[in-house]
Protein backbone atom coordinates (compact mmCIF):
# COMPACT_ATOMS: atom_id res chain seq x y z
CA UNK A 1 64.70 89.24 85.17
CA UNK A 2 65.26 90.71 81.58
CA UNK A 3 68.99 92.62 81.30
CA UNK A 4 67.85 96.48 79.37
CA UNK A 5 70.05 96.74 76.32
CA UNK A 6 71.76 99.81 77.71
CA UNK A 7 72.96 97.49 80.47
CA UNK A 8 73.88 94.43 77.92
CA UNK A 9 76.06 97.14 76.85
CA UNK A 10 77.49 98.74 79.53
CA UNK A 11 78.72 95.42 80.51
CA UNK A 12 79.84 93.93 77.09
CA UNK A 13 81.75 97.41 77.12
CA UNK A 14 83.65 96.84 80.60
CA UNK A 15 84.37 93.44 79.35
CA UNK A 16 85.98 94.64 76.44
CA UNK A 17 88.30 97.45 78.27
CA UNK A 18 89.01 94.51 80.97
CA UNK A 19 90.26 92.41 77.97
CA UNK A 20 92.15 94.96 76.43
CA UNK A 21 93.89 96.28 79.59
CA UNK A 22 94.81 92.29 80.25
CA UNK A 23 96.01 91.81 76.71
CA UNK A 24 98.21 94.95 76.99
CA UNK A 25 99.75 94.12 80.66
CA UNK A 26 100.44 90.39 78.96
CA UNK A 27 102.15 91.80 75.94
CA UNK A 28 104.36 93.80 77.79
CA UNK A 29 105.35 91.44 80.30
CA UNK A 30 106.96 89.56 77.01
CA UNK A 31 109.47 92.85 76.79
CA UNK A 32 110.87 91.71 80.56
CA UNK A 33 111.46 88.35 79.68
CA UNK A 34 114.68 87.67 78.10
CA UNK A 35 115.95 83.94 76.84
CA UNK A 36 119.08 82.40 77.14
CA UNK A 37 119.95 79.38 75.65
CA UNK A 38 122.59 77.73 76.19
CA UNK A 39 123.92 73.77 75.87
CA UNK A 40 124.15 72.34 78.97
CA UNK A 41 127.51 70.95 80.06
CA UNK A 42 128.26 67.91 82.50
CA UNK A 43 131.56 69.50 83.28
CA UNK A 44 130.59 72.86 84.06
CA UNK A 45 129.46 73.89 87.40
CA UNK A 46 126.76 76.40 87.09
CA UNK A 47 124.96 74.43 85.30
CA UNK A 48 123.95 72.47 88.41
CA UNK A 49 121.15 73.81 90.20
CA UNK A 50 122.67 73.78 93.53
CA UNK A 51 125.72 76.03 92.68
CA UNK A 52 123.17 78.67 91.40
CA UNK A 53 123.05 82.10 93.26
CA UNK A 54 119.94 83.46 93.19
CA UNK A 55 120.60 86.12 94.89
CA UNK A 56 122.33 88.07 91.76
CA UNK A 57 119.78 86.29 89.17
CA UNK A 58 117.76 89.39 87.57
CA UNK A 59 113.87 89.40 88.05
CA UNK A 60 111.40 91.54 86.61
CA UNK A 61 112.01 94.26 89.57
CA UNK A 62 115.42 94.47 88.05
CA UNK A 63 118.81 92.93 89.60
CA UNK A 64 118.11 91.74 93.23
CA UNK A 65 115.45 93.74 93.68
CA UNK A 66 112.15 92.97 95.16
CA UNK A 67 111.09 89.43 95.88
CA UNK A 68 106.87 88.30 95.48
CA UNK A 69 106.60 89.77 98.71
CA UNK A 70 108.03 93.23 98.58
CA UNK A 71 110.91 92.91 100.70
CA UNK A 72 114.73 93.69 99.41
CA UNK A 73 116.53 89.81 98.62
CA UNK A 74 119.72 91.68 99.95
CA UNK A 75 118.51 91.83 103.18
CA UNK A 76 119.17 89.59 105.90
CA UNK A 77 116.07 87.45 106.94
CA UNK A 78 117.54 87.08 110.79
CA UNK A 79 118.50 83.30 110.09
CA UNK A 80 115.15 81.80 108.58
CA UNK A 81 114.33 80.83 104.87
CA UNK A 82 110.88 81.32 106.88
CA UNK A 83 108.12 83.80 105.86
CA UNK A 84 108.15 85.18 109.84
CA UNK A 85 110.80 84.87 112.53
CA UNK A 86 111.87 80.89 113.14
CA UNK A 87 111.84 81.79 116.97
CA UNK A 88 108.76 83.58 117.20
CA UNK A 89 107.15 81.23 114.96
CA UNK A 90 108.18 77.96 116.94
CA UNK A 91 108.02 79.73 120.44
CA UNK A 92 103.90 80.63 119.20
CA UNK A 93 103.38 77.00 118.61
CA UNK A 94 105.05 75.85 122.30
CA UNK A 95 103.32 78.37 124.16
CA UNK A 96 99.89 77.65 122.80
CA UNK A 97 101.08 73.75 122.31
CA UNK A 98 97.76 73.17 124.42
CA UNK A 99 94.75 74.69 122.48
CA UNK A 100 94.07 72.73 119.44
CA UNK A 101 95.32 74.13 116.37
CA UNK A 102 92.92 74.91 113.45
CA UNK A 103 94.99 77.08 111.23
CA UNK A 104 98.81 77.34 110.80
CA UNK A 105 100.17 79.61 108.08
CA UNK A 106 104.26 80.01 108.56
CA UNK A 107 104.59 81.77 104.96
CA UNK A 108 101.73 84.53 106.65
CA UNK A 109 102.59 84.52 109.83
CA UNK A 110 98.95 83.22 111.00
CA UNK A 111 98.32 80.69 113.82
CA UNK A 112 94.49 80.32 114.86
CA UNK A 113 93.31 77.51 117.50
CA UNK A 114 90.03 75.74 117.96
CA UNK A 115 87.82 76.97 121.15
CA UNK A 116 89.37 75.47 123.91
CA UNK A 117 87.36 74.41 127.49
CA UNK A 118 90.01 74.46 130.78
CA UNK A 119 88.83 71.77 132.95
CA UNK A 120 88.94 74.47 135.56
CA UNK A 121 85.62 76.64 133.92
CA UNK A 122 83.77 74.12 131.81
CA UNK A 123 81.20 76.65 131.02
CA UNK A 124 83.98 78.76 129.38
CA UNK A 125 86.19 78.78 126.55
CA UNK A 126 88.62 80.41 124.94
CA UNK A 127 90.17 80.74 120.97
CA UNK A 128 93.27 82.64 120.02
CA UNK A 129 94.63 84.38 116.83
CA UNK A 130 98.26 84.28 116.68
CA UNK A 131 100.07 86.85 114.21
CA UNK A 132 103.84 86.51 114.02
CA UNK A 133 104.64 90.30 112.15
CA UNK A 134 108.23 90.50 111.28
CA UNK A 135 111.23 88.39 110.42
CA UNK A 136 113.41 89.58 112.94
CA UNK A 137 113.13 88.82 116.55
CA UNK A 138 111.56 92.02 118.54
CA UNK A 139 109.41 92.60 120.94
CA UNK A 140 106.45 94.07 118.28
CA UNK A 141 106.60 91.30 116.09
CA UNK A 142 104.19 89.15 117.92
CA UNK A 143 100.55 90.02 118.37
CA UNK A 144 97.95 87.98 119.99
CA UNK A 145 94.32 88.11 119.54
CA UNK A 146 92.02 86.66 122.68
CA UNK A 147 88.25 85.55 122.10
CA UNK A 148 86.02 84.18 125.02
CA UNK A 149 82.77 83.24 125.39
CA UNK A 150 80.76 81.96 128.16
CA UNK A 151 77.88 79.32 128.06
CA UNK A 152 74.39 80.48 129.30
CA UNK A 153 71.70 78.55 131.22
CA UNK A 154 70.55 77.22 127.44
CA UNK A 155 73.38 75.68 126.62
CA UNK A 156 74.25 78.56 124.14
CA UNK A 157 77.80 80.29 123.98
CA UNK A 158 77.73 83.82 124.25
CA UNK A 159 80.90 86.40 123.40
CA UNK A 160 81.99 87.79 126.77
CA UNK A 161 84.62 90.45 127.49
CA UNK A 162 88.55 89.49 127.87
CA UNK A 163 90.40 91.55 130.02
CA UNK A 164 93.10 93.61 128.05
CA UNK A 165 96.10 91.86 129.56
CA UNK A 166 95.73 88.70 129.25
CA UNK A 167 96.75 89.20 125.19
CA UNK A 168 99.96 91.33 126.57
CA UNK A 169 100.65 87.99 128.76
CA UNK A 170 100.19 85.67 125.92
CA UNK A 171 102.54 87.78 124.16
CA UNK A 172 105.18 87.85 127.07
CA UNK A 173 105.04 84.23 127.66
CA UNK A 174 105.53 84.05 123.20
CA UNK A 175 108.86 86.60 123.71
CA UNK A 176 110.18 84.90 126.54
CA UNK A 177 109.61 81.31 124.95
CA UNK A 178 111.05 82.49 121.76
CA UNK A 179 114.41 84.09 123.56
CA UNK A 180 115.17 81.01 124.72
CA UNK A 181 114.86 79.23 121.87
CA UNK A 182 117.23 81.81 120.16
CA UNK A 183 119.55 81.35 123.12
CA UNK A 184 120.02 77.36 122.95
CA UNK A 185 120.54 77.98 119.39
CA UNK A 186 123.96 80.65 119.98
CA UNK A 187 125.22 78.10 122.57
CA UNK A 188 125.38 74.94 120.73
């Protein structure tokens, strides 16, 4: 298939304005970035990386502002260096400790299992998407995804309908879980 001229050009064109608008975000990023140098010394203490506060180093969203997520550094993070809630996120992984696990994303919040057959229904099975939404421990930070299908007279799975509850349970059984977790922690 032979490119017209007119669209040769178009394109060499919206390279060119992509280059330039990359070149001019890269050239002013240099303005943010200031250097300090400075000999290090065995004797002095901040120069060890462990006494460093990074909470009141300056970033490009100014002093303690924003992190790469969005989020103010000042705030309190409910315990957890975590990207999600430590409680939520461990009390997801006991409650669906069964189900085999295909994806597990702490930073995002993400757990999603393999299909899963209860010896109970063999011609069923079931998959969950687990989404752990906020950093502090409440009732709305959880939210659980159900998928079922059922396995016709070919041997084929087909989607069938979950009933709207049994996500809500999931969910319960996550809070509950994740509760106690946060209560063995305050008594020891």
């Amino acid at each position: 298939m032979k490119r017209t001229k007119k669209h040769n050009k178009r394109f060499s064109g919206f390279r060119l304005g992509l280059a330039a608008a990359l070149s001019g975000f890269l050239v002013s990023a240099c303005g943010l970035y200031e250097e300090h140098v400075q000999a290090p010394d065995e004797n002095r203490k901040s120069d060890r990386l462990e006494d460093i506060d990074y909470s009141k180093r300056s970033t490009i969203f100014g002093k303690g502002g924003m992190n790469l997520f969005g989020s103010d550094t000042d705030k309190p993070t409910g315990g957890t260096a975590l990207g999600v809630n430590s409680y939520l996120w461990r009390a997801s992984l006991d409650t669906i400790s069964f189900m085999p696990i295909s994806t597990a994303d702490i930073f995002g919040g993400i757990i999603i299992t393999d299909w899963h057959t209860p010896n109970e229904a063999p011609n069923e099975r079931f998959k969950l998407n687990v989404y752990v939404l906020d950093k502090t421990l409440r009732a709305d930070g959880i939210r659980v995804a159900v998928f079922r299908q059922v396995q016709n007279r070919q041997g084929l799975w087909k989607d069938a309908a979950v009933p709207g509850e049994t996500g809500t349970k999931i969910e319960d059984a996550i809070l509950i879980r994740a509760r106690q977790l946060r209560n063995q922690s305050l008594s020891k």
